[in-house]
N, C-alpha and C. Protein backbone atom coordinates (compact mmCIF):
# COMPACT_ATOMS: atom_id res chain seq x y z
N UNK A 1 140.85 94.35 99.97
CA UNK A 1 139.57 93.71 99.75
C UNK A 1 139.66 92.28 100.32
N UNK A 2 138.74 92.15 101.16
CA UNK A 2 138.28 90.73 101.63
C UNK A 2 137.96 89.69 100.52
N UNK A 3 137.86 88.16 101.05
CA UNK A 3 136.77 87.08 100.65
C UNK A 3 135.69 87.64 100.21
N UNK A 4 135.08 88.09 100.90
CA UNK A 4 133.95 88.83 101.08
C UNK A 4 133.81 89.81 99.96
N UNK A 5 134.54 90.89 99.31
CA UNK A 5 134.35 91.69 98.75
C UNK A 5 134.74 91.37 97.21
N UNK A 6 135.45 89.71 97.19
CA UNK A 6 135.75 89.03 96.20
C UNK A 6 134.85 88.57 95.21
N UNK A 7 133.48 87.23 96.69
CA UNK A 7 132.89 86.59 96.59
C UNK A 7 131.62 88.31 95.50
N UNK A 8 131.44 88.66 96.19
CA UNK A 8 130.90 90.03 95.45
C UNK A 8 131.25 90.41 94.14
N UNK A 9 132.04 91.04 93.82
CA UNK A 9 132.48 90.70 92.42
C UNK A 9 132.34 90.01 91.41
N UNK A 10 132.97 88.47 92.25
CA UNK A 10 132.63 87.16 91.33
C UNK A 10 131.01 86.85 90.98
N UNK A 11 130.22 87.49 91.62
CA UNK A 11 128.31 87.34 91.72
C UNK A 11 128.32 88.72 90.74
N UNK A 12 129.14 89.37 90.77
CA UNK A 12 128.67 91.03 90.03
C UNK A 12 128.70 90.42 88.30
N UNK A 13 129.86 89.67 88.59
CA UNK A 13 129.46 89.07 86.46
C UNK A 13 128.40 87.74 86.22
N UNK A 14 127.77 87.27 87.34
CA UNK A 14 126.49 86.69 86.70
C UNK A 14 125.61 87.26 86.45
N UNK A 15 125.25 89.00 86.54
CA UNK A 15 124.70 89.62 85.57
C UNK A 15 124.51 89.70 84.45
N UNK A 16 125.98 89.62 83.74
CA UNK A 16 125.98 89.71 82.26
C UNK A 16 125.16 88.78 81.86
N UNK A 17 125.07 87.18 82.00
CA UNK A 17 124.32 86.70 81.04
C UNK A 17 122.23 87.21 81.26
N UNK A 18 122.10 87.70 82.89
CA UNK A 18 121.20 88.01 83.23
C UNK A 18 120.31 89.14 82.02
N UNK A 19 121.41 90.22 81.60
CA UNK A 19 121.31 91.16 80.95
C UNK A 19 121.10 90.94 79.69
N UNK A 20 121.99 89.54 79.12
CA UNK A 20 121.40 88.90 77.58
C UNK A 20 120.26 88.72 77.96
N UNK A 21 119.81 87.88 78.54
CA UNK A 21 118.57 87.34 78.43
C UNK A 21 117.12 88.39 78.45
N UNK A 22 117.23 89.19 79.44
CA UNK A 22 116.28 90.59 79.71
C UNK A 22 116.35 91.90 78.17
N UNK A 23 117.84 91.67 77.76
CA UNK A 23 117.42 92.28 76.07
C UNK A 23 116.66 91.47 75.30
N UNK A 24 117.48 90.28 74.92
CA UNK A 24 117.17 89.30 73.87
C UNK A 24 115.87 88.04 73.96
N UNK A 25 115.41 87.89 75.13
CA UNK A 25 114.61 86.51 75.06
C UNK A 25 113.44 87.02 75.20
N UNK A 26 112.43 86.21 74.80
CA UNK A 26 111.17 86.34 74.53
C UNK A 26 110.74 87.01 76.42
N UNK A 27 109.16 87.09 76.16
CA UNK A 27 108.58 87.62 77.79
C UNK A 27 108.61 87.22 78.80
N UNK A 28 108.59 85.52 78.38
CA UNK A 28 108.54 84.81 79.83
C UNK A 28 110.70 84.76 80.19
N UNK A 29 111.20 84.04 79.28
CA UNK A 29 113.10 84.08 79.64
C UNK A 29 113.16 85.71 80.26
N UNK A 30 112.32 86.85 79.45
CA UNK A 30 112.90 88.39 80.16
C UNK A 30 112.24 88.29 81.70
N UNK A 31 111.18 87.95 81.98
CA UNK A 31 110.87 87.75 84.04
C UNK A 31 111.53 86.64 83.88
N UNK A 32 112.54 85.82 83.80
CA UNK A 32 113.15 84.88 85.00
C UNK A 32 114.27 85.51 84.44
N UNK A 33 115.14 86.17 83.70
CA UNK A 33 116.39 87.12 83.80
C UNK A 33 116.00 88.24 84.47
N UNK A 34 115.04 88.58 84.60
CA UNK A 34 114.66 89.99 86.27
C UNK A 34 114.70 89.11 87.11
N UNK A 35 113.58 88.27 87.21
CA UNK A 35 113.87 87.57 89.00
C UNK A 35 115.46 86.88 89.44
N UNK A 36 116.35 86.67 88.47
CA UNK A 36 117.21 86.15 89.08
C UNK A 36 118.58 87.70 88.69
N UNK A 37 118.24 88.31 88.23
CA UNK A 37 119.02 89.49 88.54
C UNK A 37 118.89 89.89 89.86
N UNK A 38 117.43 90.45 89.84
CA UNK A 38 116.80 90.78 91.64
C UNK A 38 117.99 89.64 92.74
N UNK A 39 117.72 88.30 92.45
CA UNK A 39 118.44 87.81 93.43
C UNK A 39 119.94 87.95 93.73
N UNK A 40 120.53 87.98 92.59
CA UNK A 40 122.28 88.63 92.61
C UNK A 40 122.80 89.43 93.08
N UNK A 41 121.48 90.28 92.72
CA UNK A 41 121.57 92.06 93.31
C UNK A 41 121.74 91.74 95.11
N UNK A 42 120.36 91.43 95.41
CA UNK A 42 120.38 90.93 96.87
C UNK A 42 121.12 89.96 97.45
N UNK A 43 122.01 89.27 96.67
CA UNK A 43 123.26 88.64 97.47
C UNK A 43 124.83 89.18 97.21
N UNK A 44 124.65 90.11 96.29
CA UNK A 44 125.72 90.71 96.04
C UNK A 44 125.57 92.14 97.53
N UNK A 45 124.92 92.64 97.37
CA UNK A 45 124.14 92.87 98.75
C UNK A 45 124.92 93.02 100.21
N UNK A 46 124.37 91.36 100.17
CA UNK A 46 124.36 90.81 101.39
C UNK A 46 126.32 90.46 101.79
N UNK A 47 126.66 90.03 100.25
CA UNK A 47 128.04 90.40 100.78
C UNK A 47 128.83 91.51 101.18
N UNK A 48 128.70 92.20 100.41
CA UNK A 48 129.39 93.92 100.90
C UNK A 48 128.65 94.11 101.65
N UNK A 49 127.41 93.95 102.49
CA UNK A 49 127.23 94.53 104.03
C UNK A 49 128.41 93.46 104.74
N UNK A 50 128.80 92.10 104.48
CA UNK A 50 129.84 91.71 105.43
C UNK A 50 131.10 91.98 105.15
N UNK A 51 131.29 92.36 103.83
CA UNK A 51 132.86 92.66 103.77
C UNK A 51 133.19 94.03 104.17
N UNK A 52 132.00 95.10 104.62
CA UNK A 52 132.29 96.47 104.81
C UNK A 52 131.69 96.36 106.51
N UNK A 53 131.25 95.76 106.98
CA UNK A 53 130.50 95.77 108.26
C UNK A 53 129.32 96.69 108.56
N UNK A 54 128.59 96.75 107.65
CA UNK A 54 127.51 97.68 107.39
C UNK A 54 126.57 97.00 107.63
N UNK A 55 125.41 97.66 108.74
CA UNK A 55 124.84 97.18 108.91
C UNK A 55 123.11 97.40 107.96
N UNK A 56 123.54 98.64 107.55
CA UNK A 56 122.37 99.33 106.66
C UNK A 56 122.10 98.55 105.63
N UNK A 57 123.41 98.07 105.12
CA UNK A 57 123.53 97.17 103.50
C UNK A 57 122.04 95.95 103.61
N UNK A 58 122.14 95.32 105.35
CA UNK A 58 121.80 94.25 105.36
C UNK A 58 120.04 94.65 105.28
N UNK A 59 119.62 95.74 105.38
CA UNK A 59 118.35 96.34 105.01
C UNK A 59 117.71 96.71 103.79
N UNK A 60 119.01 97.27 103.05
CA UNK A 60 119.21 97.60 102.05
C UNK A 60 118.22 95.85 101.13
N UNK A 61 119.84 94.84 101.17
CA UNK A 61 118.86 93.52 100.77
C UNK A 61 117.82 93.25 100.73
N UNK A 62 117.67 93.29 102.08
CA UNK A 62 115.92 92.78 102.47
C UNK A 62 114.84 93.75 101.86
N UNK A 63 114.61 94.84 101.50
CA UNK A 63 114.28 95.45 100.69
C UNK A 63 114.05 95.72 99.13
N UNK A 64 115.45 95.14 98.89
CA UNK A 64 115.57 94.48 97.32
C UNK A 64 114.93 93.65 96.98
N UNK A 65 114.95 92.51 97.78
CA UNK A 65 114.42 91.52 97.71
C UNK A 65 112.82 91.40 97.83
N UNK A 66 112.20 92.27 98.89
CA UNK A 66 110.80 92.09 98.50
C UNK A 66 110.58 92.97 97.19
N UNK A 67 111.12 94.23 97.09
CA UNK A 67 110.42 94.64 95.83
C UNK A 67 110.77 94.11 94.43
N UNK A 68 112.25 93.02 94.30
CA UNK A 68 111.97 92.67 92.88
C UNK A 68 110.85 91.37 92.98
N UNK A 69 110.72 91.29 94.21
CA UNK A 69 109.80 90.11 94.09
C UNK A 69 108.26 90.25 93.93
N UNK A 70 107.80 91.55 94.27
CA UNK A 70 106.52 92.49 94.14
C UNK A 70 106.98 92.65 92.68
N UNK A 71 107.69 93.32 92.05
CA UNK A 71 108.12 93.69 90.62
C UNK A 71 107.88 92.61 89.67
N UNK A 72 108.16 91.32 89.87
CA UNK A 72 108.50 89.90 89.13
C UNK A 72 106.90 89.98 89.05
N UNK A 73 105.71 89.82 90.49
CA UNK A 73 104.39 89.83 89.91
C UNK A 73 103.62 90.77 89.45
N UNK A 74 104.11 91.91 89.43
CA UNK A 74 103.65 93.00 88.71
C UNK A 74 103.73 92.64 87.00
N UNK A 75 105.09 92.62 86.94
CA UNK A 75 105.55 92.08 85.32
C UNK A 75 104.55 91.12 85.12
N UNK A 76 104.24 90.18 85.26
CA UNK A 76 103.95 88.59 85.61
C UNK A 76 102.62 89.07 85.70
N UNK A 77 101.89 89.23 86.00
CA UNK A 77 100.35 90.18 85.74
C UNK A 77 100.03 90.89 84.12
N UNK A 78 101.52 91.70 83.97
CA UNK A 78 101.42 92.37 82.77
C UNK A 78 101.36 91.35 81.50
N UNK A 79 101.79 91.09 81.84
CA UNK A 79 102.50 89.28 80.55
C UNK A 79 101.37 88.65 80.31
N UNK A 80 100.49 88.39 81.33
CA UNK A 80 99.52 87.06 81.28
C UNK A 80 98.77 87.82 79.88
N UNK A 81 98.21 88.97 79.93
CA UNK A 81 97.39 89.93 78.81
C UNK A 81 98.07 88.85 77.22
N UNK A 82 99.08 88.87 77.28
CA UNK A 82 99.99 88.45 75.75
C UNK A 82 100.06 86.84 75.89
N UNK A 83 99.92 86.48 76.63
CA UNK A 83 100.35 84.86 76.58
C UNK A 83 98.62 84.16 76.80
């Protein structure tokens, strides 16, 4: 395993607190523990397309990335109803 497949890993456990927050915090802390999961996801991503030389991975991202970001205002639509 590369830097690369390290740096990945080390981004794979800033989930966990992502995952407290999306159980435990009120509506608005649960969309900014999705939107910044979404982003981990898509840079965790972006590393294993370079530590594997894949070029699909790097589509893969870009893909992630618009739909948790379509997802975040979907949620974010749903929410406004309660707040």
């Amino acid at each position: 395993m590369n830097e690369w497949g390290v740096a990945a890993l080390a981004l794979l456990a800033g989930l966990v607190p992502c995952g407290v927050v999306c159980l435990r915090g009120g509506p608005v802390d649960r969309l900014v523990g999705l939107e910044l999961a979404g982003t981990i996801d898509t840079l965790v991503l972006l590393m294993l397309a370079q530590a594997y030389d894949r070029a699909i991975y790097f589509d893969l991202a870009l893909a992630l990335a618009l739909l948790s970001f379509a997802g975040g205002l979907v949620f974010a639509r749903f929410l406004e109803r309660w707040i």
